[in-house]
C-alpha atoms as a PDB file:
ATOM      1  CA  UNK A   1     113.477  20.515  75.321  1.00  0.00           C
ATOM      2  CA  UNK A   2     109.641  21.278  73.641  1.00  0.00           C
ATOM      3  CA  UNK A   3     108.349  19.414  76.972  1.00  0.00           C
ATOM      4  CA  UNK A   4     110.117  20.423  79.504  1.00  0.00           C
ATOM      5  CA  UNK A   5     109.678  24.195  78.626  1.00  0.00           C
ATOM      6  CA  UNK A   6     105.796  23.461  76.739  1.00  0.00           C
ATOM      7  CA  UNK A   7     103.790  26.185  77.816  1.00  0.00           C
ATOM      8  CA  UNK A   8     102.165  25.462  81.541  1.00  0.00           C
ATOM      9  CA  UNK A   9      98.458  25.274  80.216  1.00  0.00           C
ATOM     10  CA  UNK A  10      99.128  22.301  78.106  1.00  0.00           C
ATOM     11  CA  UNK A  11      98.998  19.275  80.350  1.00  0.00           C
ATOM     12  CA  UNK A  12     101.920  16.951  80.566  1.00  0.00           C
ATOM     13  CA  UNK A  13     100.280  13.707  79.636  1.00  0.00           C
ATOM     14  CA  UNK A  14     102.858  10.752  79.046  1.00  0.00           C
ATOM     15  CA  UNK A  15     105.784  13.509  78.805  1.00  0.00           C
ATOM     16  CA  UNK A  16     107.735  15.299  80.667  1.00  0.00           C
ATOM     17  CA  UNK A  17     105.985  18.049  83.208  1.00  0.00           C
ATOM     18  CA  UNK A  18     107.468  21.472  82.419  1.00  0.00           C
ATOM     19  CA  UNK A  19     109.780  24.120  83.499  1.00  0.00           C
ATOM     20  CA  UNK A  20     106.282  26.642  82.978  1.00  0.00           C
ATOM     21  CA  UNK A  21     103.879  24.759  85.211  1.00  0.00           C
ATOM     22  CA  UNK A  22     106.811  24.232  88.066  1.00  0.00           C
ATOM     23  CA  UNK A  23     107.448  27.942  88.122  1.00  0.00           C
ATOM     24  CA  UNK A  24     103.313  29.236  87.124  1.00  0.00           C
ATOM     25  CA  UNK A  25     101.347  30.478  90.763  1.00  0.00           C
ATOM     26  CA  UNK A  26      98.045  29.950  91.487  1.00  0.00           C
ATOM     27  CA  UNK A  27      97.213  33.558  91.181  1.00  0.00           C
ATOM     28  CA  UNK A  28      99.013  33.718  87.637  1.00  0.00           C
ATOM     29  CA  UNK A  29      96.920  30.724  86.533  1.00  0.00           C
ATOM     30  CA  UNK A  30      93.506  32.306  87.353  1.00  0.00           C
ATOM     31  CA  UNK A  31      94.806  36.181  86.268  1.00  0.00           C
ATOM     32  CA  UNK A  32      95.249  34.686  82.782  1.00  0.00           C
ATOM     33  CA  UNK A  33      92.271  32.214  82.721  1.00  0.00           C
ATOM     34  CA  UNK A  34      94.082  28.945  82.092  1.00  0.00           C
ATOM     35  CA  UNK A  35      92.036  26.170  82.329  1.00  0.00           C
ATOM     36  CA  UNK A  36      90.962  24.771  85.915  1.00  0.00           C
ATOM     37  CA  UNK A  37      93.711  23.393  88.106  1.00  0.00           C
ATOM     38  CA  UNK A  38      96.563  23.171  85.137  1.00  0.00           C
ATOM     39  CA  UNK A  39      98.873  25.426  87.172  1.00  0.00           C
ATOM     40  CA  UNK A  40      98.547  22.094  89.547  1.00  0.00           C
ATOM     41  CA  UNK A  41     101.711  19.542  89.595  1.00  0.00           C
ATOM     42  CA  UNK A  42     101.982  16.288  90.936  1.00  0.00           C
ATOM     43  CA  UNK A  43      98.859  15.829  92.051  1.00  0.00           C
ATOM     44  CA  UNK A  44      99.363  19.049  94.570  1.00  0.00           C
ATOM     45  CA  UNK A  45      96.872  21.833  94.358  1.00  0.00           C
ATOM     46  CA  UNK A  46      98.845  24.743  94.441  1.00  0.00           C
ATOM     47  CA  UNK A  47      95.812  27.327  95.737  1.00  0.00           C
ATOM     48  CA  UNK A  48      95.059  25.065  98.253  1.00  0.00           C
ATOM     49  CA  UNK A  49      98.680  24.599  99.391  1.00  0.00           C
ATOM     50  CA  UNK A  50     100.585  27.644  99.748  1.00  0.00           C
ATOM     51  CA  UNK A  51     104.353  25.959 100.170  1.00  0.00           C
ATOM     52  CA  UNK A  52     103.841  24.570  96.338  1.00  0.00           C
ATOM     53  CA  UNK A  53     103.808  28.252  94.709  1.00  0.00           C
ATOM     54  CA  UNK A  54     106.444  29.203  93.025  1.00  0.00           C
ATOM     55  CA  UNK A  55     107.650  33.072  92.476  1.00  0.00           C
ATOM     56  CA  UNK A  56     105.788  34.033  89.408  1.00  0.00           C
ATOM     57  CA  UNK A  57     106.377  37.954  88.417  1.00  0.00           C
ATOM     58  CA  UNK A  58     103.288  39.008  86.195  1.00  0.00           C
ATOM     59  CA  UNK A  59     100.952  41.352  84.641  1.00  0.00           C
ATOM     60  CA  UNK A  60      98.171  39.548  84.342  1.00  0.00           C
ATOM     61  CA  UNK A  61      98.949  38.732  80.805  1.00  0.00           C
ATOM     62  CA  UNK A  62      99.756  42.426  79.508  1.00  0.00           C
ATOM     63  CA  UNK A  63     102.816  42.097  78.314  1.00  0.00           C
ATOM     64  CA  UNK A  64     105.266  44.760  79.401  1.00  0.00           C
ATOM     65  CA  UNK A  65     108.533  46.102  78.929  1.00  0.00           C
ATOM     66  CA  UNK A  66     111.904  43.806  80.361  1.00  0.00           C
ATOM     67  CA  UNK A  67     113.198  46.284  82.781  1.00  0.00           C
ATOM     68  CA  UNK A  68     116.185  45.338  85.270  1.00  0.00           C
ATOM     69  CA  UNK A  69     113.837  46.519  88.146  1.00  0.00           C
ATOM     70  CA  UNK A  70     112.006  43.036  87.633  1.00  0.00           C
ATOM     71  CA  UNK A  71     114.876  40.601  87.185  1.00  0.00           C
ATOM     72  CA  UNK A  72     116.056  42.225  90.330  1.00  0.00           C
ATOM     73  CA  UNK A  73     112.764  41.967  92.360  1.00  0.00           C
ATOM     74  CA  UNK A  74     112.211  38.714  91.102  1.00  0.00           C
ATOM     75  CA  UNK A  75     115.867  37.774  92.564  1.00  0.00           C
ATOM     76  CA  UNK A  76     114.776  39.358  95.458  1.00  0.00           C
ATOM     77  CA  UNK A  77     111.672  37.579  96.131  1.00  0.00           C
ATOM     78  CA  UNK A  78     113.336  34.221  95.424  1.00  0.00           C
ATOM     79  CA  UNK A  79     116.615  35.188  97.896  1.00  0.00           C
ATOM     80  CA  UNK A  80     114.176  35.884 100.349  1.00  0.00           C
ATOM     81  CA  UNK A  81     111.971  32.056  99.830  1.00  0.00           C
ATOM     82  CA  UNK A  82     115.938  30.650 100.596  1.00  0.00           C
ATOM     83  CA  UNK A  83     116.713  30.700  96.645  1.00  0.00           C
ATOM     84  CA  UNK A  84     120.481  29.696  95.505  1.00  0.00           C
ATOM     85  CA  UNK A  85     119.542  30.240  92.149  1.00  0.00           C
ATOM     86  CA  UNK A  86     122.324  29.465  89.949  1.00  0.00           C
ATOM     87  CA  UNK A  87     120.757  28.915  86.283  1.00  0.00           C
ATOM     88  CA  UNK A  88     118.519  31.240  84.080  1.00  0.00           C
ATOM     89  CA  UNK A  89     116.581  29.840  80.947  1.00  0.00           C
ATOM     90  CA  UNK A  90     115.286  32.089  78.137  1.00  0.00           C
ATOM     91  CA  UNK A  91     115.061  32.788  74.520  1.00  0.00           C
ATOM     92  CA  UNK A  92     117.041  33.972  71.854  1.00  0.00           C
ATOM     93  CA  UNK A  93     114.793  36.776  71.568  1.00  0.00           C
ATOM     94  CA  UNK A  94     115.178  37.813  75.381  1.00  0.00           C
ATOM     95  CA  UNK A  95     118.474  37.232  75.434  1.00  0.00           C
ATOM     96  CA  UNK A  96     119.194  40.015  73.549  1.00  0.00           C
ATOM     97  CA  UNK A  97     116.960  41.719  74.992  1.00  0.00           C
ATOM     98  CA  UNK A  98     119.200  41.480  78.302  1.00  0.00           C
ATOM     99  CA  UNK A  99     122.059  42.310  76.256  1.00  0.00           C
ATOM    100  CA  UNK A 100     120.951  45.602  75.024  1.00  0.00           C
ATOM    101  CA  UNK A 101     119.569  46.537  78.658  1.00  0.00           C
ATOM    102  CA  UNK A 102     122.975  45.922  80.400  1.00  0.00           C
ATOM    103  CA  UNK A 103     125.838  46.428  77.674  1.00  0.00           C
ATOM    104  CA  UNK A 104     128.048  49.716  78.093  1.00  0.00           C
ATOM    105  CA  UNK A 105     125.419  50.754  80.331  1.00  0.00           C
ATOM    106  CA  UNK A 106     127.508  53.028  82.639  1.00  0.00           C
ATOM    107  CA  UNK A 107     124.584  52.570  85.492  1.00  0.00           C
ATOM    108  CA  UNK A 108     124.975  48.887  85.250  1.00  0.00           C
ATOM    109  CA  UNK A 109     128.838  47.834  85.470  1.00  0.00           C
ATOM    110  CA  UNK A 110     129.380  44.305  85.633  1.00  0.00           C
ATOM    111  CA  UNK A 111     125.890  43.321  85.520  1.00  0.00           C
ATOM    112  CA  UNK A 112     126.452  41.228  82.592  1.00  0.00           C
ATOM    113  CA  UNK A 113     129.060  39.037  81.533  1.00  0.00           C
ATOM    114  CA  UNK A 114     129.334  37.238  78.553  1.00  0.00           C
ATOM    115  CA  UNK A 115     132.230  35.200  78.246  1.00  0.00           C
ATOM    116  CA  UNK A 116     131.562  33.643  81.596  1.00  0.00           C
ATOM    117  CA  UNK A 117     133.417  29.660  81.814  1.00  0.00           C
ATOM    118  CA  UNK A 118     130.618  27.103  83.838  1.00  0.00           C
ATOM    119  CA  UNK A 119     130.626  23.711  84.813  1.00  0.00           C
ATOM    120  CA  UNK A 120     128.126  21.537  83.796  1.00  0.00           C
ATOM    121  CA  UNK A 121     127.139  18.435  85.533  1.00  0.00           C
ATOM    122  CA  UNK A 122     125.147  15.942  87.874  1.00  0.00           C
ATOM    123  CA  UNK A 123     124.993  18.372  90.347  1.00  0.00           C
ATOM    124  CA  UNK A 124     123.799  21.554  88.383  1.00  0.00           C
ATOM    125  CA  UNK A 125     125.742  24.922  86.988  1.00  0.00           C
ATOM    126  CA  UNK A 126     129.061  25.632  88.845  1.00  0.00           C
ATOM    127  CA  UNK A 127     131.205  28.935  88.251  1.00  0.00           C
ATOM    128  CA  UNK A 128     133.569  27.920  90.999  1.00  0.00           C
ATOM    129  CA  UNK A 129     137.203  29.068  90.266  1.00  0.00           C
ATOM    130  CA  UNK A 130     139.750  27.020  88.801  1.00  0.00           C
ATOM    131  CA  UNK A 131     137.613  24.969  86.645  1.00  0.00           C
ATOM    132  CA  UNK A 132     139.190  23.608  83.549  1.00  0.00           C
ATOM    133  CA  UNK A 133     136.483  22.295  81.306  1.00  0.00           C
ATOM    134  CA  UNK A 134     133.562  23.113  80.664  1.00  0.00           C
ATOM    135  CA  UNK A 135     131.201  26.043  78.197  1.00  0.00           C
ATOM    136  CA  UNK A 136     130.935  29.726  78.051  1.00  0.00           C
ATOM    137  CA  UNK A 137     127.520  31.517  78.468  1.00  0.00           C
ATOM    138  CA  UNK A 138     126.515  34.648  79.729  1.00  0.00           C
ATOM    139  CA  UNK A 139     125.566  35.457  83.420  1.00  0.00           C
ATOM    140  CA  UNK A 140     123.271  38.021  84.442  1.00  0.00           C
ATOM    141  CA  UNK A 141     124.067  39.207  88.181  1.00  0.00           C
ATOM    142  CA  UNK A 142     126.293  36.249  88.213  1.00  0.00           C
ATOM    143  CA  UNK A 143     123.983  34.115  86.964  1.00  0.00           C
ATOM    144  CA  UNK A 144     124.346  31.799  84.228  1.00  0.00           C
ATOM    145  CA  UNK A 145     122.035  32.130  81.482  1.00  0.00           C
ATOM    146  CA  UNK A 146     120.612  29.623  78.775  1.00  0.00           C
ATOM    147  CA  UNK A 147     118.844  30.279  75.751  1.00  0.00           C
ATOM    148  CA  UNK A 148     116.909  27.458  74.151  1.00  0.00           C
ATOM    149  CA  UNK A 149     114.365  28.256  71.391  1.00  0.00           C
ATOM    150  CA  UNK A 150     111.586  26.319  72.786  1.00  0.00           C
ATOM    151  CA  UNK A 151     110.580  28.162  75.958  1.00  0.00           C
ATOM    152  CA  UNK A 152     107.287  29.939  75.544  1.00  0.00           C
ATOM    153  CA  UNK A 153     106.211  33.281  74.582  1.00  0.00           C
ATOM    154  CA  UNK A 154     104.420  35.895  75.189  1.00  0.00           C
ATOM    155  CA  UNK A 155     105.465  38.797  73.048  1.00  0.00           C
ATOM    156  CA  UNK A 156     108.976  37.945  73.829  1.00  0.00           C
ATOM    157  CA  UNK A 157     110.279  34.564  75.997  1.00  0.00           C
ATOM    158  CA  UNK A 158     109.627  34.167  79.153  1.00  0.00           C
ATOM    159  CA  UNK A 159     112.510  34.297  81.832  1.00  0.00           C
ATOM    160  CA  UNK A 160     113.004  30.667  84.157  1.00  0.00           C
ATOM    161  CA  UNK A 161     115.140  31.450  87.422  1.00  0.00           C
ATOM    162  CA  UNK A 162     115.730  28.117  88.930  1.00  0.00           C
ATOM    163  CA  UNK A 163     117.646  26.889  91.891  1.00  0.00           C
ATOM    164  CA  UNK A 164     118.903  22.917  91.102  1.00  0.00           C
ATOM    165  CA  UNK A 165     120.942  23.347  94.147  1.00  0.00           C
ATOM    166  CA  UNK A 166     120.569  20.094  96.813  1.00  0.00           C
ATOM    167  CA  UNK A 167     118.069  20.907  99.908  1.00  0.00           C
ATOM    168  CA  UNK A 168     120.628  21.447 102.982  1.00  0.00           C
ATOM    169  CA  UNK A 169     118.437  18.735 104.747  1.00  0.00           C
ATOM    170  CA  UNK A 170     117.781  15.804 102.371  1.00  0.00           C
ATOM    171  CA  UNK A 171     120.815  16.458 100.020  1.00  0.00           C
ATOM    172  CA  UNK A 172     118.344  15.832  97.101  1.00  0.00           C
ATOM    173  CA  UNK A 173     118.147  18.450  94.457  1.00  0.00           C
ATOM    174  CA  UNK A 174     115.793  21.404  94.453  1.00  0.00           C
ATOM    175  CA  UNK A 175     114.591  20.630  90.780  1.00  0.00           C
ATOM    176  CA  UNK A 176     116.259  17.793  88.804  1.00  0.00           C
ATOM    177  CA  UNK A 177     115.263  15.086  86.052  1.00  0.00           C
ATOM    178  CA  UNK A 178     114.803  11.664  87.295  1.00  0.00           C
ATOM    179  CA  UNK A 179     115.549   9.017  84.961  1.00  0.00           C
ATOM    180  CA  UNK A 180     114.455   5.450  84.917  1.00  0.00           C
ATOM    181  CA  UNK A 181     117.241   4.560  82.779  1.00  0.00           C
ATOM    182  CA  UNK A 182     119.769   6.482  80.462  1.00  0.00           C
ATOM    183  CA  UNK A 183     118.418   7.959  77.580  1.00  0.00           C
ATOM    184  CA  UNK A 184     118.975   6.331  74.623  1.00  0.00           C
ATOM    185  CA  UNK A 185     119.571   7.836  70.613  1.00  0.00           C
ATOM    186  CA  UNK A 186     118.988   6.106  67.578  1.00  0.00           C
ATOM    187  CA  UNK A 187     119.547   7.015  63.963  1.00  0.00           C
ATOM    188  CA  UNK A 188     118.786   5.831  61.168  1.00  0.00           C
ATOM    189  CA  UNK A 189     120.052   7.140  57.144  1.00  0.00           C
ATOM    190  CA  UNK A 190     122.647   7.853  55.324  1.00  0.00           C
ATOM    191  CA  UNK A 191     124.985   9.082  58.703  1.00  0.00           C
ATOM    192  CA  UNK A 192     124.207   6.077  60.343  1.00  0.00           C
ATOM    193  CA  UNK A 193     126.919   3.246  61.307  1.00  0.00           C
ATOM    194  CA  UNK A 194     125.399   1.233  58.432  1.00  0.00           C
ATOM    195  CA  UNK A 195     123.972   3.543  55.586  1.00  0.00           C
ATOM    196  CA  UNK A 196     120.513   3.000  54.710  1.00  0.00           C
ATOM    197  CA  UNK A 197     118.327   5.204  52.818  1.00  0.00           C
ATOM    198  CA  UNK A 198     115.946   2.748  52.487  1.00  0.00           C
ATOM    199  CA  UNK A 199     114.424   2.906  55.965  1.00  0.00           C
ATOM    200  CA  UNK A 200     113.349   6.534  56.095  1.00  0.00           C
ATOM    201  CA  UNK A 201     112.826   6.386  52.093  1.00  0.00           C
ATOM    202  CA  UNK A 202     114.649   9.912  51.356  1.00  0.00           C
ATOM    203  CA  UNK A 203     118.195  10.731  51.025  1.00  0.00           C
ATOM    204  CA  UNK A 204     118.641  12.061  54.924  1.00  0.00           C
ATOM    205  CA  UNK A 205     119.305  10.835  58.463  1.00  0.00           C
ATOM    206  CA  UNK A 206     116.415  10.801  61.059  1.00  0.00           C
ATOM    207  CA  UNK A 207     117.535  10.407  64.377  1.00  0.00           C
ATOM    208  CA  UNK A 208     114.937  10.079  67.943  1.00  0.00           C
ATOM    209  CA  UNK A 209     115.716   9.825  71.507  1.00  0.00           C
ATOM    210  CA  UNK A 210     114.072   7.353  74.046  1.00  0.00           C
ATOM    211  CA  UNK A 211     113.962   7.417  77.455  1.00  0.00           C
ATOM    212  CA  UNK A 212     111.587   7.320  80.555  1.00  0.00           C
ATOM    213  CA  UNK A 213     111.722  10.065  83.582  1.00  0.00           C
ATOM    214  CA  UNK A 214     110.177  12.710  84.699  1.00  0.00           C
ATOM    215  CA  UNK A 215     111.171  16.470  86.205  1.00  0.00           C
ATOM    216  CA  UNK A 216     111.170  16.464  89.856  1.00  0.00           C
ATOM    217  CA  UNK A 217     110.694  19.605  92.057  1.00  0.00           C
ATOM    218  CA  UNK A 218     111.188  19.550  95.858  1.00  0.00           C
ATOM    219  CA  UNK A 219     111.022  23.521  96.448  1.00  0.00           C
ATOM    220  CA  UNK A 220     108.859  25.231  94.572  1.00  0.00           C
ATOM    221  CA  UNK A 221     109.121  28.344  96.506  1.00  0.00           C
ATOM    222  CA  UNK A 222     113.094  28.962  95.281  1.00  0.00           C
ATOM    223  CA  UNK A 223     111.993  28.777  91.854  1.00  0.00           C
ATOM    224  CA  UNK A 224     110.460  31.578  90.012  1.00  0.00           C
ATOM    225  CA  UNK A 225     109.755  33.279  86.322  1.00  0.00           C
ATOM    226  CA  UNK A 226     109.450  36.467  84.734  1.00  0.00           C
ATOM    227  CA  UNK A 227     106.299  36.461  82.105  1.00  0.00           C
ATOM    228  CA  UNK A 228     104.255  38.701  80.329  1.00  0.00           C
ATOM    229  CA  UNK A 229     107.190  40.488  78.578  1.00  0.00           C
ATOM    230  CA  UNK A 230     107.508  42.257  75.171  1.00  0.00           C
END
């Protein structure tokens, strides 16, 4: 999760690239000085190539008030680009935020929903009818929204709208994770299969994940953020 959502200035290295630097424009890059060409991705110069820029809605790093005028601009802008976006990703912090703007809200009815039953799996967030497993999250304009306490900041966390929908043409997803093989966990402690303090030398369990991929975007123009938000 800390690499994939690692702020867009910090370049990916041997990890994973991130959810910041797939949906960070040109123009955002330069308004807020980050260093030369890190807004770049996959070897694609996205100031140079105008079909890699992604929707980014910005102040030019003043943060501002969360208002619903830009989550529904910023929907806007992405319907228009061919967007099916079907999975938001923020904080804790701007979670609630969303909460308080929408809740018993008589301007806003049915806006928000927070008991909301989605699908999870290899093809992305469902909320087609009739499913019978599956979690309960909120959606925002029927949109499914994620919190995770690793996306980055400004005042308050920044908003991912993402489309992992498959391209009508090539039937390969929008933006996906490519794996080289399945990831793998291993533990090791006192809730391991065989108990062994020993190894970590405390009283605990320590557990790490392995694996080899990378995050793959084929559309950058049907995915988009919200930044610069207090």
């Amino acid at each position: 999760n800390e690499q994939l959502l690692v702020d867009g200035d910090t370049l990916a290295g041997t990890g994973f690239e991130s959810i910041d630097r797939v949906t960070a424009s040109s123009a955002y890059a330069t308004a807020v000085s980050w260093t030369a060409n890190d807004e770049d991705i996959y070897g694609i110069d996205k100031s140079a190539n105008s079909w890699s820029d992604p929707v980014t809605n910005h102040a030019s790093g003043a943060d501002r008030f969360l208002t619903d005028d830009l989550i529904r601009d910023t929907n806007a802008t992405l319907e228009n680009n061919g967007a099916r976006t079907n999975l938001m990703i923020t904080g804790n912090d701007t979670k609630w935020r969303i909460f308080g703007l929408y809740e018993n809200q008589v301007r806003y009815p049915g806006v928000l929903q927070k008991d909301q039953l989605v699908e999870i799996g290899i093809n992305g967030v469902s909320t087609d009818a009739g499913i019978t497993a599956g979690i309960r999250v909120a959606t925002v304009y029927g949109i499914p929204m994620f919190a995770a306490q690793a996306v980055t900041k400004d005042t308050i966390s920044r908003i991912y709208l993402l489309d992992t929908t498959d391209n009508d043409e090539t039937g390969e997803s929008r933006l996906f994770i490519k794996l080289l093989y399945p990831t793998l966990y291993f533990e090791s402690g006192m809730s391991a299969a065989s108990p062994d303090p020993f190894a970590i030398n405390r009283f605990g369990t320590q557990g790490m994940y392995y694996t080899s991929g990378e995050l793959i975007c084929t559309f950058f123009k049907v995915q988009g953020s919200i930044r610069d938000l207090r």
